[in-house]
N, C-alpha and C. Protein backbone atom coordinates (compact mmCIF):
# COMPACT_ATOMS: atom_id res chain seq x y z
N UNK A 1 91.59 113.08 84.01
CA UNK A 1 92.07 112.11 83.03
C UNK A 1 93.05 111.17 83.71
N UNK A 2 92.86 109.77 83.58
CA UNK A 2 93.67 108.80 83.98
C UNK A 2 94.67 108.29 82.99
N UNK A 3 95.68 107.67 83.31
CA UNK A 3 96.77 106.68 82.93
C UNK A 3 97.26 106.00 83.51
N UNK A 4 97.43 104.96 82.63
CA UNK A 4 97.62 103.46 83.27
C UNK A 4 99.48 103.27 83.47
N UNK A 5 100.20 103.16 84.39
CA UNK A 5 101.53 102.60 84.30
C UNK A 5 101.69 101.59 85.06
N UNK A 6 103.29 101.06 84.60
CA UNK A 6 103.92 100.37 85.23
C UNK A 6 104.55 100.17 86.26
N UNK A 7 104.70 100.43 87.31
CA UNK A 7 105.80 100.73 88.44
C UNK A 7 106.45 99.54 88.84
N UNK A 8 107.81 99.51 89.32
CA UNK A 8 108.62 98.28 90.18
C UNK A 8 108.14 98.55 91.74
N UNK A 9 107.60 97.32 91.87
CA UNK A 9 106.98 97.22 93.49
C UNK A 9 108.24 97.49 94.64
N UNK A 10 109.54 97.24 94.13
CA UNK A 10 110.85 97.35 94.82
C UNK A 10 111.12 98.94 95.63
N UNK A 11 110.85 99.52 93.98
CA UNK A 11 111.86 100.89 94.34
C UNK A 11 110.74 101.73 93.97
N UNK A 12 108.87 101.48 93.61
CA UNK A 12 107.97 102.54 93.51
C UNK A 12 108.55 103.11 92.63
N UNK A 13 109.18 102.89 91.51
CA UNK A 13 109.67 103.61 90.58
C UNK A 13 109.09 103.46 88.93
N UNK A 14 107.99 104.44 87.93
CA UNK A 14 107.86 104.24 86.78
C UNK A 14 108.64 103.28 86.29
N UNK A 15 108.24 102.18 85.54
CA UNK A 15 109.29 102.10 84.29
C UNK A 15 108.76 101.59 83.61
N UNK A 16 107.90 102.76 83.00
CA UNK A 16 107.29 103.07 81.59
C UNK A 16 106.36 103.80 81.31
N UNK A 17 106.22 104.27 79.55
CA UNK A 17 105.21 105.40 79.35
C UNK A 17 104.18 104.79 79.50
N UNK A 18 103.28 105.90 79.83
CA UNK A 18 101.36 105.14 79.75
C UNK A 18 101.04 104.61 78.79
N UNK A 19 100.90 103.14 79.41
CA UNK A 19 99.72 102.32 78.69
C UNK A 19 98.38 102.64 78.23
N UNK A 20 97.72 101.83 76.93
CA UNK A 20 96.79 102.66 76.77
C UNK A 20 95.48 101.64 77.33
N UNK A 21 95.88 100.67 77.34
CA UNK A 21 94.67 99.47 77.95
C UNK A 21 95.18 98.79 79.17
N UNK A 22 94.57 98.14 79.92
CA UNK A 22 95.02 96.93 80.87
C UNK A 22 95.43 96.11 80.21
N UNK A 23 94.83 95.18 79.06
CA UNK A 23 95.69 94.20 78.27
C UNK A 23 96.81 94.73 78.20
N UNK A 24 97.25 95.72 78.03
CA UNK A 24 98.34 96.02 77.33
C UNK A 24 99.02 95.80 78.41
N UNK A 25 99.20 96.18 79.58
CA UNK A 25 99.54 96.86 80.48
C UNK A 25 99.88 95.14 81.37
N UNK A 26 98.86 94.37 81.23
CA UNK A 26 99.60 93.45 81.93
C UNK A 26 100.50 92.23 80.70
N UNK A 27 100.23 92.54 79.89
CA UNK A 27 101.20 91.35 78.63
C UNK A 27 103.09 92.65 79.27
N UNK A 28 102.86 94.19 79.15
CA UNK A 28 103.95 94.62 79.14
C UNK A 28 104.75 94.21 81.26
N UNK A 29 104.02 93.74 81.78
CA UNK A 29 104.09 93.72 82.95
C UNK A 29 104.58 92.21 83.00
N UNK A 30 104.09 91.65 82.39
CA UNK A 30 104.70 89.87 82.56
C UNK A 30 106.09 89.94 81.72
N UNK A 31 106.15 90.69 80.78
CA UNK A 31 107.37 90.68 79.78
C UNK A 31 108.47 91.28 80.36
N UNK A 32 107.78 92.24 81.29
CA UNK A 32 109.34 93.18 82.92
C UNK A 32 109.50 92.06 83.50
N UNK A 33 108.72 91.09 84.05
CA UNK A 33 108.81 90.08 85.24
C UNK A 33 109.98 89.21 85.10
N UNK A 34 109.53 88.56 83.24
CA UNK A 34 110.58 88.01 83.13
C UNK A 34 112.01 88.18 82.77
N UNK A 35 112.13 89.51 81.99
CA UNK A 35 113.04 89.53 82.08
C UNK A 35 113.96 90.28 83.11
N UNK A 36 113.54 90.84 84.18
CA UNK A 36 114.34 91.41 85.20
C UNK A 36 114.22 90.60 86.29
N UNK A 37 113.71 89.68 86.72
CA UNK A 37 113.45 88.75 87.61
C UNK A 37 112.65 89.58 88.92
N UNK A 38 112.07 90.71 88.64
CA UNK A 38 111.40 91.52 89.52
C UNK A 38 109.93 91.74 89.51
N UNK A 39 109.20 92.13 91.06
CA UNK A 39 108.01 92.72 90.54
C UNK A 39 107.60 93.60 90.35
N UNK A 40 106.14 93.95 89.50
CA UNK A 40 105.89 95.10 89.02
C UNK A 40 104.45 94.74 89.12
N UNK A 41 103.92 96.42 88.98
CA UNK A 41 102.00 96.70 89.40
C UNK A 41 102.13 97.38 88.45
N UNK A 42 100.10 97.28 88.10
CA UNK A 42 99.46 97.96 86.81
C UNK A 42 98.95 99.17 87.68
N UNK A 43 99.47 100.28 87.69
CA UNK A 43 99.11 101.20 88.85
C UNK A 43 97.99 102.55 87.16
N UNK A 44 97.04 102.79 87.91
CA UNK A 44 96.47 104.23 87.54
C UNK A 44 96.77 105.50 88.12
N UNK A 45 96.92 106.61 86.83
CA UNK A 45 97.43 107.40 87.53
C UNK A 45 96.76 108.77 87.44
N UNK A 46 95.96 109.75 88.31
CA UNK A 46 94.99 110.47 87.74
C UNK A 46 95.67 112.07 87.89
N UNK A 47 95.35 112.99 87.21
CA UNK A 47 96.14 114.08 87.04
C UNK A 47 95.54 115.07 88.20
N UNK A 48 96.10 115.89 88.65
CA UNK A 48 95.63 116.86 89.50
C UNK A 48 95.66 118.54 89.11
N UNK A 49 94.60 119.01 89.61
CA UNK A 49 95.20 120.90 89.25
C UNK A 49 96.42 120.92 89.58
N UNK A 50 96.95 121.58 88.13
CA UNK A 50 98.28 122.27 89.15
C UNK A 50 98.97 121.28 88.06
N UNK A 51 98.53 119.97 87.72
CA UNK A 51 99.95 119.42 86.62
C UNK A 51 100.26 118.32 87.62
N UNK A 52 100.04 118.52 88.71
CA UNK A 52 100.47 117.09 89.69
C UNK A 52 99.68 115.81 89.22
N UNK A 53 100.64 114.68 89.82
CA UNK A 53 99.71 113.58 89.46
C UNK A 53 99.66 112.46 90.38
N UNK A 54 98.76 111.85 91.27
CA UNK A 54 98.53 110.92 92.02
C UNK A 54 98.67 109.55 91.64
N UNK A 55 99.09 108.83 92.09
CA UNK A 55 98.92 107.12 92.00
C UNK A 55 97.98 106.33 93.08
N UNK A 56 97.36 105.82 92.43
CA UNK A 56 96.36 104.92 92.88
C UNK A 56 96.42 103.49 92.78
């Protein structure tokens, strides 16, 4: 099972819960841009045995 987030390209850091679409995901991604003056990626994220979870 996949999920879609947000990450800051800066610090590789979440910042935010999973999105449930790409629309969504990039309207909430232009709305970080502007107001933090930073960038950010529509990253997928797929779960692993074990509870771990990879970014892609």
């Amino acid at each position: 099972m996949s999920k879609i987030v947000l990450v800051d390209e800066e610090t590789g850091d979440r910042v935010r819960h999973p999105l449930r679409s790409l629309k969504e995901a990039d309207i909430q991604r232009e709305w970080y841009e502007r107001m933090t003056g930073r960038r950010f990626r529509v990253v997928k994220v797929f779960g692993q045995p074990g509870g771990q979870e990879e970014l892609v």
